[in-house]
Protein backbone atom coordinates (compact mmCIF):
# COMPACT_ATOMS: atom_id res chain seq x y z
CA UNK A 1 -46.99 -82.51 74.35
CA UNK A 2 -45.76 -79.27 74.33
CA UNK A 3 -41.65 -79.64 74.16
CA UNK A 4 -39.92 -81.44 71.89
CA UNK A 5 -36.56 -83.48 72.42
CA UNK A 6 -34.34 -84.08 69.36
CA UNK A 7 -31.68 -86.98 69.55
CA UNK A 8 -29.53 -88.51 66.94
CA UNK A 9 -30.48 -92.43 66.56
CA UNK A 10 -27.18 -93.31 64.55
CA UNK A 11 -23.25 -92.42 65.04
CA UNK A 12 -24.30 -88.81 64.99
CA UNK A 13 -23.86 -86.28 62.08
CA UNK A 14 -27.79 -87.25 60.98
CA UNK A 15 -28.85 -83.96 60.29
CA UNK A 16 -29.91 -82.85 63.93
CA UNK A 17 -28.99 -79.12 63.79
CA UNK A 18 -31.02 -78.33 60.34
CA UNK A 19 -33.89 -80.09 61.88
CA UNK A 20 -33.45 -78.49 65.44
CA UNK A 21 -33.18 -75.13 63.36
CA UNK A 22 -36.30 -75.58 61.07
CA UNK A 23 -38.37 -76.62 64.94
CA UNK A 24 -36.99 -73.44 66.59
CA UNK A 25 -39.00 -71.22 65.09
CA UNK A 26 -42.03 -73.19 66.58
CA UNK A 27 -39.84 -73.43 70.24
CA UNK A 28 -39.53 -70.47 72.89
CA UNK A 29 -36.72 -71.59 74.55
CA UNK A 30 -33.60 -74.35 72.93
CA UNK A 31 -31.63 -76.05 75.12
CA UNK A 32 -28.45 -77.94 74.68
CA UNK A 33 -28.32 -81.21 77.44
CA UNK A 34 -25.17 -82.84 76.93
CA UNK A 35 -21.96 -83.41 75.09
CA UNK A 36 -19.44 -80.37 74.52
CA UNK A 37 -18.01 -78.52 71.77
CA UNK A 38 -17.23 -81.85 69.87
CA UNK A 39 -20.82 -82.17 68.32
CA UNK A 40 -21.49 -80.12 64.69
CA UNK A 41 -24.10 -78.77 64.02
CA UNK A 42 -24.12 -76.99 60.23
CA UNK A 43 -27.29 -74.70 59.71
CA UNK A 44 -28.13 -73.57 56.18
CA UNK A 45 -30.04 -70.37 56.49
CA UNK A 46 -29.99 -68.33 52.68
CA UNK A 47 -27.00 -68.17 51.71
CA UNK A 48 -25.76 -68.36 55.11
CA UNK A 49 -23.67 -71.37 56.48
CA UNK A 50 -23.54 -71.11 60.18
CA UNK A 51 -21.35 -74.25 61.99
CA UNK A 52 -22.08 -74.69 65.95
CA UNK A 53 -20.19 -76.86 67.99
CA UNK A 54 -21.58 -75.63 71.45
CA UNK A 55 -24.17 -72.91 70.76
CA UNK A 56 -27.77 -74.43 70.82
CA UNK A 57 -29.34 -74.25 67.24
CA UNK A 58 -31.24 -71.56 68.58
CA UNK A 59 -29.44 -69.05 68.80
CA UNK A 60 -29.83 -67.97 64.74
CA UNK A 61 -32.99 -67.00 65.43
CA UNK A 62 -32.59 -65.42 68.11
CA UNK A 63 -33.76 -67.95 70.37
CA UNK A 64 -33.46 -68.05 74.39
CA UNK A 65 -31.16 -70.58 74.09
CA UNK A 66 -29.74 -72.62 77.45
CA UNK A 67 -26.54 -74.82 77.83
CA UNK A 68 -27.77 -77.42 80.73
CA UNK A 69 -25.01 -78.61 83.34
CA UNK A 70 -25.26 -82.05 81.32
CA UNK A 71 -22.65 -80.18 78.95
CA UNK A 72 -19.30 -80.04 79.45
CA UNK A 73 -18.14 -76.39 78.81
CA UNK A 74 -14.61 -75.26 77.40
CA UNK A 75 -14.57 -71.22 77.84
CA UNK A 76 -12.27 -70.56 75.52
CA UNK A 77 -14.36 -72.86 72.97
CA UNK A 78 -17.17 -70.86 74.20
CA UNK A 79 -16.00 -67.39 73.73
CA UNK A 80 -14.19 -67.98 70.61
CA UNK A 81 -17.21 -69.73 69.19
CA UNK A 82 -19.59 -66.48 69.76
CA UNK A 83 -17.05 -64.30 68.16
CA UNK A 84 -17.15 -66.13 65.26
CA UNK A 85 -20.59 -66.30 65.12
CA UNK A 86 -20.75 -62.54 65.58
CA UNK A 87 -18.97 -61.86 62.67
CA UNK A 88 -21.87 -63.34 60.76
CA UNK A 89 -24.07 -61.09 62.28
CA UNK A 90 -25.76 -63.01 64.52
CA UNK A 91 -24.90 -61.62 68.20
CA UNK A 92 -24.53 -63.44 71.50
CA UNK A 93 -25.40 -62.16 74.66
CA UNK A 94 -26.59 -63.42 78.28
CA UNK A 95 -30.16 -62.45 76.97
CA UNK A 96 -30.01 -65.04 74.60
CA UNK A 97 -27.89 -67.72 76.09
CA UNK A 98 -27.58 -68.80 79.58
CA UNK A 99 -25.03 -71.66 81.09
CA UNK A 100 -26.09 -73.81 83.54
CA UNK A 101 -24.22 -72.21 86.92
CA UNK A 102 -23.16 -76.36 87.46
CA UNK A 103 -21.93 -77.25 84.42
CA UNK A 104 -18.58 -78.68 84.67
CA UNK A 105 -15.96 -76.84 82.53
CA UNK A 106 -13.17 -78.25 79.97
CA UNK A 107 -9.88 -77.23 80.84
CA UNK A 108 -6.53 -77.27 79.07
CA UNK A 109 -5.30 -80.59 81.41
CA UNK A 110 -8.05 -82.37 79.61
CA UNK A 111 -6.87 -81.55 76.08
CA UNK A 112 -3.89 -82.45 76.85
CA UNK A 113 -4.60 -85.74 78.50
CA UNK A 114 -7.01 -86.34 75.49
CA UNK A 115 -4.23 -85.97 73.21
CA UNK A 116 -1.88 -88.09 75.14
CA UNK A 117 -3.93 -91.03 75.46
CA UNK A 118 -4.94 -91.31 71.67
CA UNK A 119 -1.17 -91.10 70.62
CA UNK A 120 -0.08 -93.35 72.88
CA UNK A 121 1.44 -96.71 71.19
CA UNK A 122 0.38 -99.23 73.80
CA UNK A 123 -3.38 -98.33 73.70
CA UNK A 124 -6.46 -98.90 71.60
CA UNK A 125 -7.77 -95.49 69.83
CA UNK A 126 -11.02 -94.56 70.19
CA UNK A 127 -11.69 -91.73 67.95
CA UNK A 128 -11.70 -88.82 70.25
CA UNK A 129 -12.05 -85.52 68.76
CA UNK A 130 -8.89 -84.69 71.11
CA UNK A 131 -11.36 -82.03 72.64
CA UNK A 132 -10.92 -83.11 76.20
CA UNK A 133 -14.62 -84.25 76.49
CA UNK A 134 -14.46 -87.74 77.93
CA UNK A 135 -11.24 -86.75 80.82
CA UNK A 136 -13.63 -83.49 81.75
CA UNK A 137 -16.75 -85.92 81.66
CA UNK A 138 -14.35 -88.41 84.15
CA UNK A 139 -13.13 -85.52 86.72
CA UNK A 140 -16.97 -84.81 86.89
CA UNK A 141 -17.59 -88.20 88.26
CA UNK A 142 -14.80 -88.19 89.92
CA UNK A 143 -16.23 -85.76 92.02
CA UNK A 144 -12.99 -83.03 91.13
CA UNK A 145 -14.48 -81.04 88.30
CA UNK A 146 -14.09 -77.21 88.16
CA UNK A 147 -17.42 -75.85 87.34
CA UNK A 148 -18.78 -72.59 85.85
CA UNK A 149 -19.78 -71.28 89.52
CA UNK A 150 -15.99 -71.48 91.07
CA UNK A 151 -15.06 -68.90 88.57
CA UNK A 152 -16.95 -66.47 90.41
CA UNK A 153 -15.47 -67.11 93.80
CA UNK A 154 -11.53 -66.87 93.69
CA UNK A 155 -11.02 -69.08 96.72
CA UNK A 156 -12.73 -72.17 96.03
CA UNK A 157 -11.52 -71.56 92.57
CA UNK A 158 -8.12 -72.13 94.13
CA UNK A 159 -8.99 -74.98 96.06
CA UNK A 160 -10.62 -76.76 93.07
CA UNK A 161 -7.79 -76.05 91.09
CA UNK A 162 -5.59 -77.77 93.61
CA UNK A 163 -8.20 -80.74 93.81
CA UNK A 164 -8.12 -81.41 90.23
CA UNK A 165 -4.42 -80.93 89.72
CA UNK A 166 -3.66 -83.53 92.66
CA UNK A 167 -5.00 -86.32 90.08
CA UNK A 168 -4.29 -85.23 86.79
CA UNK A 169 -0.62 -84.45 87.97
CA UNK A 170 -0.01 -87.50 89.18
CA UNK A 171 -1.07 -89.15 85.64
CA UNK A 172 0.94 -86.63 83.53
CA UNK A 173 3.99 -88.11 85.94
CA UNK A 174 2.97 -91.28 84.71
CA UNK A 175 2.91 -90.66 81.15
CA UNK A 176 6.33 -89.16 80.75
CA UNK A 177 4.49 -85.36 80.62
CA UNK A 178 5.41 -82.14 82.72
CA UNK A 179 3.12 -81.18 85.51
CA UNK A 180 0.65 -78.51 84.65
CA UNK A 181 1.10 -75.43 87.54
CA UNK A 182 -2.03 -74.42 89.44
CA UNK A 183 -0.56 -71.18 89.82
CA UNK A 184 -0.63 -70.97 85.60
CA UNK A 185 -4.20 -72.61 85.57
CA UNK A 186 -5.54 -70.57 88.31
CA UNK A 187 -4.49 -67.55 85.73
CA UNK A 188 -5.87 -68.87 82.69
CA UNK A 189 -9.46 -69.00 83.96
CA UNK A 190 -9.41 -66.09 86.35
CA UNK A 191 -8.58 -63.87 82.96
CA UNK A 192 -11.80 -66.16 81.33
CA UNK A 193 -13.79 -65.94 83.68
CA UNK A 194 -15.55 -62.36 83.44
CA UNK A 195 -16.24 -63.70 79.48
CA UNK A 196 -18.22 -66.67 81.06
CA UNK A 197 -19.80 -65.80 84.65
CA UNK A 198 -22.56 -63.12 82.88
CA UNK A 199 -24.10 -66.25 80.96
CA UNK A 200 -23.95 -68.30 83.82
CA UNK A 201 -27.82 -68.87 86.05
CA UNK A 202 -29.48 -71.66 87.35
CA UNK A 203 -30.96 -73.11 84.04
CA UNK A 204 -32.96 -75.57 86.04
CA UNK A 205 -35.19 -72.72 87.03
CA UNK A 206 -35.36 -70.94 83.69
CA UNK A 207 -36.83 -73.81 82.26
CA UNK A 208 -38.87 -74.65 84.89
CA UNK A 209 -40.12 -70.88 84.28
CA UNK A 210 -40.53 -71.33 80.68
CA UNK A 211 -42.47 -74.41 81.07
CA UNK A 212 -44.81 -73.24 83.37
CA UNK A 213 -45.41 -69.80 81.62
CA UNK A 214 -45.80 -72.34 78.76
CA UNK A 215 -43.43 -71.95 76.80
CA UNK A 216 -42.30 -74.75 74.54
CA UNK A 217 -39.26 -75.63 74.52
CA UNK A 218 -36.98 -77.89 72.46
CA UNK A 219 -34.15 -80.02 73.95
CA UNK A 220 -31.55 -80.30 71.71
CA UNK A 221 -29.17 -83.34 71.53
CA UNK A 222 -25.69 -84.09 70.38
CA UNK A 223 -23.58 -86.88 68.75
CA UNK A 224 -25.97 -90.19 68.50
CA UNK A 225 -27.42 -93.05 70.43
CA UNK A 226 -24.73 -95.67 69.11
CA UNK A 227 -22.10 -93.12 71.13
CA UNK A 228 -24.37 -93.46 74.36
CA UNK A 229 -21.74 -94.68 77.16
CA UNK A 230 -24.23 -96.53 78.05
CA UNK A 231 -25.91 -98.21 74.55
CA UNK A 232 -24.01 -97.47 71.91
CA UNK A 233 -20.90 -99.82 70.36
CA UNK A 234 -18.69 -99.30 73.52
CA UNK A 235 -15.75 -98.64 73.82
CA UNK A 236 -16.23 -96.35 71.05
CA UNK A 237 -18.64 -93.81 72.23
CA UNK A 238 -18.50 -90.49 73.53
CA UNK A 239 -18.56 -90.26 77.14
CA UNK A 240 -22.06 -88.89 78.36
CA UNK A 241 -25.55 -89.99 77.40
CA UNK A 242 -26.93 -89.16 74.12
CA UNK A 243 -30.62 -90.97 74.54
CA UNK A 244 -33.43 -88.90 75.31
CA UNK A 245 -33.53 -89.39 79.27
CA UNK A 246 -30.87 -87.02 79.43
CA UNK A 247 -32.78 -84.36 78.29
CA UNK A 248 -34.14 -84.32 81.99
CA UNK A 249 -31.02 -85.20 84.33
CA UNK A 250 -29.06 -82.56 81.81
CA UNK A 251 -30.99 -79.98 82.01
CA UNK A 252 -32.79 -80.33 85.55
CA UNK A 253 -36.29 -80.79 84.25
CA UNK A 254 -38.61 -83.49 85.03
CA UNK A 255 -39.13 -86.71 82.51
CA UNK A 256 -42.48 -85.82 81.88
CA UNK A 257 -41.45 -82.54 80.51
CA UNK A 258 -39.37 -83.24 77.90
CA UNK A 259 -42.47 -84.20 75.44
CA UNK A 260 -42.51 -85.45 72.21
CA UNK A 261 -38.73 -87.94 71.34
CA UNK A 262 -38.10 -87.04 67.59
CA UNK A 263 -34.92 -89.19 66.73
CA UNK A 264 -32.77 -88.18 63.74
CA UNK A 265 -31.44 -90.41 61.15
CA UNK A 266 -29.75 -90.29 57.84
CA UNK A 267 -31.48 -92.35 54.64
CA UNK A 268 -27.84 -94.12 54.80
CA UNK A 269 -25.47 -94.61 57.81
CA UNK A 270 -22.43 -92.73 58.78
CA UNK A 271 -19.56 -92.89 61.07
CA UNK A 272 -16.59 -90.71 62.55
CA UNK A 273 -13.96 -92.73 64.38
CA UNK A 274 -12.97 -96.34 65.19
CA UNK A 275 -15.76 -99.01 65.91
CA UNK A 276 -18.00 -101.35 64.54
CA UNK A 277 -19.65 -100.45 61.21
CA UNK A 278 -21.48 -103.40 60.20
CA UNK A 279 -23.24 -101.93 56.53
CA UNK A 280 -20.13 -99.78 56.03
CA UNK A 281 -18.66 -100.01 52.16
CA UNK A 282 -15.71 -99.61 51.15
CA UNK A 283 -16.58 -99.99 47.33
CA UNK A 284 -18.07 -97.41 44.69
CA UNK A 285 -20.93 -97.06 46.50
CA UNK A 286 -19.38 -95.97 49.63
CA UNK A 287 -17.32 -93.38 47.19
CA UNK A 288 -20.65 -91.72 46.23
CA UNK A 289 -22.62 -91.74 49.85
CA UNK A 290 -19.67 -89.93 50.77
CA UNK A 291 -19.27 -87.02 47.88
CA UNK A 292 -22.74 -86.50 47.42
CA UNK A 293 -23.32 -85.86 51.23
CA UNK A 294 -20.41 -83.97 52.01
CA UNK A 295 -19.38 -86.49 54.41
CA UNK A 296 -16.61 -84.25 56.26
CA UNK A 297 -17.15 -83.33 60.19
CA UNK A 298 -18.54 -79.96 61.14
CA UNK A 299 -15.78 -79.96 63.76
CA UNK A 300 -12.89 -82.24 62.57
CA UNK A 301 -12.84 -82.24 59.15
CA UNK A 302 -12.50 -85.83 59.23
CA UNK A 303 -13.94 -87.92 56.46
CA UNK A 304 -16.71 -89.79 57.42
CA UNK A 305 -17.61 -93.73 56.72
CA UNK A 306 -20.52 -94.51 54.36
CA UNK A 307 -22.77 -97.12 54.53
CA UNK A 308 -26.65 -98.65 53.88
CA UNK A 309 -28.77 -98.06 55.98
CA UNK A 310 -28.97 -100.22 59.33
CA UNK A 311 -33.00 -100.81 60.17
CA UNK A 312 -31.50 -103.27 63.06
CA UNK A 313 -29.65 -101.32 64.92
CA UNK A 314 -31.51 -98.01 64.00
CA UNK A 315 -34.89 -100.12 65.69
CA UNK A 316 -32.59 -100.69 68.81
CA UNK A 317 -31.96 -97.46 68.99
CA UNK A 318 -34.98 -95.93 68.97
CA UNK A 319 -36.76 -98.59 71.31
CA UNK A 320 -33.74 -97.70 73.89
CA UNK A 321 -34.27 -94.20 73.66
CA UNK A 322 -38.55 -93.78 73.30
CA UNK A 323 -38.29 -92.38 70.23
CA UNK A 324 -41.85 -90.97 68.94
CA UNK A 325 -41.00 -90.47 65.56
CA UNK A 326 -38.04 -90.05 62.99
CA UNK A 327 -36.85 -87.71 60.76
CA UNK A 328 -35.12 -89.06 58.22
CA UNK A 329 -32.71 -86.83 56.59
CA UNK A 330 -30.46 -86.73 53.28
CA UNK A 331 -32.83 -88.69 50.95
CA UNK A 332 -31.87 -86.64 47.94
CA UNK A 333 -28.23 -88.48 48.53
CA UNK A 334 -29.66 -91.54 47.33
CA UNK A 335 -30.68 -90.38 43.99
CA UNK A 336 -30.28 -92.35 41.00
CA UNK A 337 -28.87 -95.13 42.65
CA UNK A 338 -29.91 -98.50 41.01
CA UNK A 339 -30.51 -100.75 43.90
CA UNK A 340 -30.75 -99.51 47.66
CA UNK A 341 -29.48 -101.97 50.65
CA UNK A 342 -31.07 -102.17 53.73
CA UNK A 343 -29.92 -104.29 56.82
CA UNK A 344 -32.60 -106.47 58.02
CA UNK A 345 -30.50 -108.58 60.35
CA UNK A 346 -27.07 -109.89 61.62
CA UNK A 347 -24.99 -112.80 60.75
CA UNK A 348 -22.56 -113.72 63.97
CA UNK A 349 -20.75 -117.00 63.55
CA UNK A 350 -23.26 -118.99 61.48
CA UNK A 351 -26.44 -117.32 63.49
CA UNK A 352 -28.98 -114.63 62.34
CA UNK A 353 -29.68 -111.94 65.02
CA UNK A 354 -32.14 -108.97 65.16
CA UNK A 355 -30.15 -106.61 67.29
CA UNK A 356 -26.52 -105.78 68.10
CA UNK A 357 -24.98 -107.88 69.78
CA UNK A 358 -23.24 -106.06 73.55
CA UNK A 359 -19.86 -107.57 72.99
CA UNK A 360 -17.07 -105.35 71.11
CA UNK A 361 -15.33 -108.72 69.47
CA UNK A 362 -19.49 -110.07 68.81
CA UNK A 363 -20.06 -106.53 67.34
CA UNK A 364 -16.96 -106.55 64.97
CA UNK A 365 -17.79 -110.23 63.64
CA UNK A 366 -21.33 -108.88 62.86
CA UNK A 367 -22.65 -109.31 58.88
CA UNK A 368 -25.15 -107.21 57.39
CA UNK A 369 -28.23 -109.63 56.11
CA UNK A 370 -29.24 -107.02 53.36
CA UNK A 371 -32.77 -106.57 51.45
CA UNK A 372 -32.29 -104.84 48.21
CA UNK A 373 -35.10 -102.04 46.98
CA UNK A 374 -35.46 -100.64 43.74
CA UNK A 375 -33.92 -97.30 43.06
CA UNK A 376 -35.44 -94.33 41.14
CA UNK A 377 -34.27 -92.21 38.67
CA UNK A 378 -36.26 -88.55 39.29
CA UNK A 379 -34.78 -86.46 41.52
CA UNK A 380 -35.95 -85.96 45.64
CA UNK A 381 -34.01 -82.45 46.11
CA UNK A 382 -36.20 -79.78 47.69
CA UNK A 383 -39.43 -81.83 48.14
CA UNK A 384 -41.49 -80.57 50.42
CA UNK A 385 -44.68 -82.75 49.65
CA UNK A 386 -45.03 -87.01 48.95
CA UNK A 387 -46.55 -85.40 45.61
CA UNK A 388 -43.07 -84.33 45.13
CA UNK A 389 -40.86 -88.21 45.54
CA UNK A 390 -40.17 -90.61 42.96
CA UNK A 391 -42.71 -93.75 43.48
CA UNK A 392 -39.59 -96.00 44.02
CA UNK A 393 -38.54 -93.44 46.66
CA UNK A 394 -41.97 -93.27 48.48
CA UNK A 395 -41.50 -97.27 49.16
CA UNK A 396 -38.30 -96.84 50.24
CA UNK A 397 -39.32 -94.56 52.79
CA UNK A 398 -42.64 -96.92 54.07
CA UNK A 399 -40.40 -100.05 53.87
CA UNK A 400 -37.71 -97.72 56.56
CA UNK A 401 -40.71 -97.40 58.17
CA UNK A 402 -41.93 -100.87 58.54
CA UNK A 403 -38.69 -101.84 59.84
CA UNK A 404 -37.61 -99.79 62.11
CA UNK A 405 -41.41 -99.79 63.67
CA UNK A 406 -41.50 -96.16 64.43
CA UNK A 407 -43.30 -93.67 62.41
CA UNK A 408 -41.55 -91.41 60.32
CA UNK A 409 -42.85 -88.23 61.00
CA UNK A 410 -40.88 -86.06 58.65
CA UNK A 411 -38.37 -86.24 55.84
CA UNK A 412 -35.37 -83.64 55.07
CA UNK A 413 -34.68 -83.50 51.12
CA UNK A 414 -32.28 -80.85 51.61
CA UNK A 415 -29.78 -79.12 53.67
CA UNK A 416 -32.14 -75.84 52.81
CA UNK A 417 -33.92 -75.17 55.95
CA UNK A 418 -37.41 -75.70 54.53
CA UNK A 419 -37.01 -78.94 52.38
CA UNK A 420 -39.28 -80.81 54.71
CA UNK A 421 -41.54 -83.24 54.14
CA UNK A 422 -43.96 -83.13 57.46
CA UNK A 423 -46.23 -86.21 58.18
CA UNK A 424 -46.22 -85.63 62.04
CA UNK A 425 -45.60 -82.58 63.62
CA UNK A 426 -43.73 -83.22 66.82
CA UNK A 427 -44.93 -80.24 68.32
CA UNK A 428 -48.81 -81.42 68.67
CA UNK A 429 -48.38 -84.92 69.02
């Protein structure tokens, strides 16, 4: 297998962008296949701390680095993002990144509606980042969507904006808000647009280029497989895909070419929003998972929930979205913790499951049936050999292993680019 598709296989925030970082320099091309600027990505290079939100990974070394038209795209996310980045020295230009020509774009009616449904009293939150992701993900469906190829031709770019603003008008109406002018919008992204329109090509055939010169190349998820629309803990989800088969539809390859499924997960479990949580503490424990990882979002700053690891919904996870092998990150977080819970099952009114149940008011009744491991005292930070682990953490690693019956193919000990343990490497397996 030459390419190499990394996914998260919790809530997201598992340590994808380190590990997506420390495979580029293996990888030719990185490309990004769904989600928007909601997903973080924090890559410690040095003493460098670079934070992407829509970038690919790639693009700190330099890598050709593709956003597929499985993304949702906010410009002025976009263009603000590669200033930033700039003034850390690493520069973007449409050598180095390209945008898929279809991708549908984010646009300041979504933020807005975003906003307006998660404040609204007679609703249920969800957790949004208040990015406009899930209404631009809906006027894609929807058939409406502005895309980046009608900035480049001013009078469909009209007509879209017309399209779009004939629905989203007639919900502002409803919600008590002002009606957004197409005159105003048509503005705003005709002034964008020349920022945006030189990264734009048909990414489906720059892969397909790479691939057959070949080139490896490494398709780079977002968020997790519990936010799948799809399979993850609806309602609260994000609203595209996250599992590996989106690689292909998000980035116009062919299944077969996506290669080797590394899933990402954290030694512990984490979680950004509303929704089911089943291992999630709320004790002392909890306390420490979250200082000693830095559980804040990349993008948010929100704090994070903390909680033991979850080997029954983790195994769903990965069996839903062909997962190869894991990397399991943030094992040094764990140190010197007495005893270690694991989740081995479910308890839903009296009766012991092995998987998640689909229903949201099953999923919130659901009761972590926990095996407790032995801790170790000696310290996991920076390994970069078994030679290197505590005994006690060793175990706890195999027994992960055992039940979530996928090989783990690498560990992360650090958020230092090379603190990787490698059993498997994804790239010739």
């Amino acid at each position: 297998m030459a390419n190499v598709t990394v996914v998260g296989a919790q809530w997201g925030d598992e340590g994808k962008g380190k590990l997506v970082d420390w495979l580029s320099h293996r990888a030719d091309v990185v490309a990004r296949f769904q989600g928007g600027h909601n997903a973080g990505h924090t890559l410690v290079v040095g003493e460098n701390v670079y934070k992407l939100s829509l970038l690919p990974s790639g693009v700190v070394r330099g890598k050709l680095s593709v956003i597929g038209n499985g993304v949702v795209v906010d410009p002025w996310a976009f263009v603000a993002e590669v200033d930033r980045i700039a003034e850390q020295g690493v520069m973007i230009t449409p050598d180095v990144v390209k945008i898929s020509e279809t991708a549908t774009l984010i646009l300041p009616i979504h933020r807005e509606l975003d906003a307006l449904r998660e404040n609204r009293d007679d609703g249920e939150p969800i957790g949004t980042t208040r990015r406009g992701i899930g209404p631009a993900y809906e006027d894609k469906v929807g058939r409406r969507a502005v895309r980046v190829i009608d900035l480049a031709d001013p009078a469909a770019l009209e007509a879209r904006v017309k399209d779009i603003l004939h629905h989203h008008n007639a919900l502002r109406r409803g919600l008590g808000h002002a009606e957004y002018s197409a005159e105003t919008l048509v503005a705003e992204l005709t002034e964008i647009a020349p920022k945006i329109l030189p990264y734009a090509a048909p990414v489906w055939r720059v892969l397909k280029d790479a691939i057959k010169s070949d080139q490896k190349v490494l398709f780079e998820g977002a968020q997790g497989a519990l936010l799948d629309v799809d399979h993850g803990t609806y309602p609260f989800v994000t609203s595209s895909n996250t599992v590996s088969g989106q690689a292909s539809a998000g980035t116009g390859v062919g299944p077969r070419d996506v290669g080797y499924v590394l899933g990402i997960a954290k030694a512990y479990m984490t979680r950004v929003g509303e929704g089911p949580f089943p291992t999630e503490l709320h004790d002392a424990d909890g306390q420490m998972l979250g200082e000693r990882g830095h559980e804040f979002g990349v993008v948010t700053g929100r704090k994070r929930r903390c909680g033991w690891f979850d080997a029954v919904i983790t195994r769903q996870t990965l069996q839903v979205g062909g997962v190869h092998g894991v990397a399991l990150t943030k094992l040094d977080v764990l140190d010197g913790f007495k005893t270690i819970k694991v989740c081995v099952a479910y308890e839903v009114d009296g009766e012991r499951l092995d998987h998640l149940p689909a229903g949201k008011e099953a999923q919130a009744k659901a009761k972590p049936v926990y095996e407790e491991l032995q801790g170790w005292d000696g310290s996991t930070a920076g390994a970069r050999s078994w030679a290197d682990l505590p005994a006690e953490a060793v175990k706890y690693v195999r027994r992960i292993e055992e039940l979530i019956e996928c090989p783990i193919a690498l560990v992360s000990t650090s958020p230092e680019r090379e603190d990787v343990i490698l059993m498997q490497d994804p790239f010739r397996s």
